[in-house]
N, C-alpha and C. Protein backbone atom coordinates (compact mmCIF):
# COMPACT_ATOMS: atom_id res chain seq x y z
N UNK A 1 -2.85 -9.39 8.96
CA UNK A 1 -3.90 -8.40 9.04
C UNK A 1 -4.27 -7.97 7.63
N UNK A 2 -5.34 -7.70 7.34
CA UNK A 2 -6.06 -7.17 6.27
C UNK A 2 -6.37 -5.95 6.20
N UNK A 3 -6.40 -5.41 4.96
CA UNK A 3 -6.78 -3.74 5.20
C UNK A 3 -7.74 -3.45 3.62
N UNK A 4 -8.60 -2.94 3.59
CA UNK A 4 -9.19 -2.42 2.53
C UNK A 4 -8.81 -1.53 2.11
N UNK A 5 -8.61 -1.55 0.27
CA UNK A 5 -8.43 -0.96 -0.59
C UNK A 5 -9.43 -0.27 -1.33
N UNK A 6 -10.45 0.26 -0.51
CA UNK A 6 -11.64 0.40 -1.37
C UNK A 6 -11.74 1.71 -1.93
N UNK A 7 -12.13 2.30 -3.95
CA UNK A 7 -11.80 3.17 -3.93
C UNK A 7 -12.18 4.29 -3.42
N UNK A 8 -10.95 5.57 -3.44
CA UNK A 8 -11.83 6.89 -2.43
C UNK A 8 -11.51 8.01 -3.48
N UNK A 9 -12.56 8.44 -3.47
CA UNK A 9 -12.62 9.99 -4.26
C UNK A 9 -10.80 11.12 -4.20
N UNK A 10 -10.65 10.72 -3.28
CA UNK A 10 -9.65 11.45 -2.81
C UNK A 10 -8.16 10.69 -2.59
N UNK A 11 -8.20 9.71 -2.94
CA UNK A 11 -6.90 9.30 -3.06
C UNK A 11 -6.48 7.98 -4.89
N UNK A 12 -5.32 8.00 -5.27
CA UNK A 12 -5.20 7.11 -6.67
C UNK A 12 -4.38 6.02 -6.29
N UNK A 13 -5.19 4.99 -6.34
CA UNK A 13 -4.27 3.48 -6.75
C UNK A 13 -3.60 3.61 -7.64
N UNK A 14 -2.52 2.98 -8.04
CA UNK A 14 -1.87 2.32 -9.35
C UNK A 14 -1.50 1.13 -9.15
N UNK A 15 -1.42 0.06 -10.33
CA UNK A 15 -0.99 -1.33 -10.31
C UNK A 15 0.11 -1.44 -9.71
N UNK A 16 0.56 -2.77 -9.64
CA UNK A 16 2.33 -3.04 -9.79
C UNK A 16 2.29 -3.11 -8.61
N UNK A 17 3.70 -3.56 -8.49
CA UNK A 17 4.79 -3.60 -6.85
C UNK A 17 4.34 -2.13 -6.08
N UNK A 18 4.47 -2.48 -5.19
CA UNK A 18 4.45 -1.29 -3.77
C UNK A 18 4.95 -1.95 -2.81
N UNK A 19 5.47 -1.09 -1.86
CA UNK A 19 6.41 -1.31 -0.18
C UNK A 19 6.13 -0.27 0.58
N UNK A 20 6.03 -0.86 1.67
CA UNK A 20 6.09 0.22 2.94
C UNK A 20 6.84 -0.16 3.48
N UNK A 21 7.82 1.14 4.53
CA UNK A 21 8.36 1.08 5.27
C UNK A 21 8.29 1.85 6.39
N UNK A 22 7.86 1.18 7.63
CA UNK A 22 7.41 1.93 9.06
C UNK A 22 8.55 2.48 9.65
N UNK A 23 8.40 4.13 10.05
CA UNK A 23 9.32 4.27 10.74
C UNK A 23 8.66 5.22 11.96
N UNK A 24 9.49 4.77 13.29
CA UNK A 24 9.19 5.32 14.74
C UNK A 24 10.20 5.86 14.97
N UNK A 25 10.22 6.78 15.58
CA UNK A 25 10.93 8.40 16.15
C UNK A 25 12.19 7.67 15.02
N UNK A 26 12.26 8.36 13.95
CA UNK A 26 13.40 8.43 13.10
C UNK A 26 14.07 6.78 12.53
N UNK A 27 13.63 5.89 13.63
CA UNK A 27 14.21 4.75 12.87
C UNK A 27 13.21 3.73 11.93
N UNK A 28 13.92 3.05 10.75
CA UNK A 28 13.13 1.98 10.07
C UNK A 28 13.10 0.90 10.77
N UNK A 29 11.72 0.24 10.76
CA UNK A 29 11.32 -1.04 11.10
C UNK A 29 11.05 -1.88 10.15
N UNK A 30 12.35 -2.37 9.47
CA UNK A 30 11.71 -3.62 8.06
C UNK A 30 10.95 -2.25 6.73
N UNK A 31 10.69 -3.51 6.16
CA UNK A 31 9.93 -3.13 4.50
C UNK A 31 9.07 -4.40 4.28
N UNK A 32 8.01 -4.12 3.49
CA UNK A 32 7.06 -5.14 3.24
C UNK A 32 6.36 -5.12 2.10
N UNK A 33 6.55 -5.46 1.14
CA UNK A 33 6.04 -5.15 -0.44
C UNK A 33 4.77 -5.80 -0.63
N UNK A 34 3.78 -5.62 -1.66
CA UNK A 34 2.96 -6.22 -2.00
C UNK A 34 2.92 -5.54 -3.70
N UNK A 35 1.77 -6.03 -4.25
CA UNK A 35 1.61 -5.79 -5.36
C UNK A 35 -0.55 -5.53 -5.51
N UNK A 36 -0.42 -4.30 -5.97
CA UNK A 36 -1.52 -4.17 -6.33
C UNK A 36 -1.77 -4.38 -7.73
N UNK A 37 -3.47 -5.07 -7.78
CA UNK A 37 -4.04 -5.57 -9.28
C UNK A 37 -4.68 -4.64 -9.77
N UNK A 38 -4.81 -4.17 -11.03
CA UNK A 38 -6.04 -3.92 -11.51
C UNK A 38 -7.45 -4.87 -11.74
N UNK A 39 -8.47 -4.19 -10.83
CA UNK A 39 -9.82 -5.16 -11.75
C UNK A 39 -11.00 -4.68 -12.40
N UNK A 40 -11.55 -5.25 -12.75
CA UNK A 40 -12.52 -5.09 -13.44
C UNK A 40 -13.77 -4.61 -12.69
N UNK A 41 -14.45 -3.65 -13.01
CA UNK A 41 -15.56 -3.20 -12.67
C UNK A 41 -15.62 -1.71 -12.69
């Protein structure tokens, strides 16, 4: 699945590694990293 990153007045990207980790009524489900770019424009 895909999700847009598009920027918003109201929230800040930063580069580098990032992870989420989902959790339902108190427990973790996994971790899933990605890495955001900086670009140009």
């Amino acid at each position: 699945r895909k999700h847009s990153f598009a920027p918003v007045t109201t929230r800040r990207y930063y580069p580098g590694e990032q992870a989420i980790e989902p959790k339902i009524n108190g427990k973790l489900f996994g971790r899933a990293g990605f890495a955001l770019r900086e670009t140009e424009g």
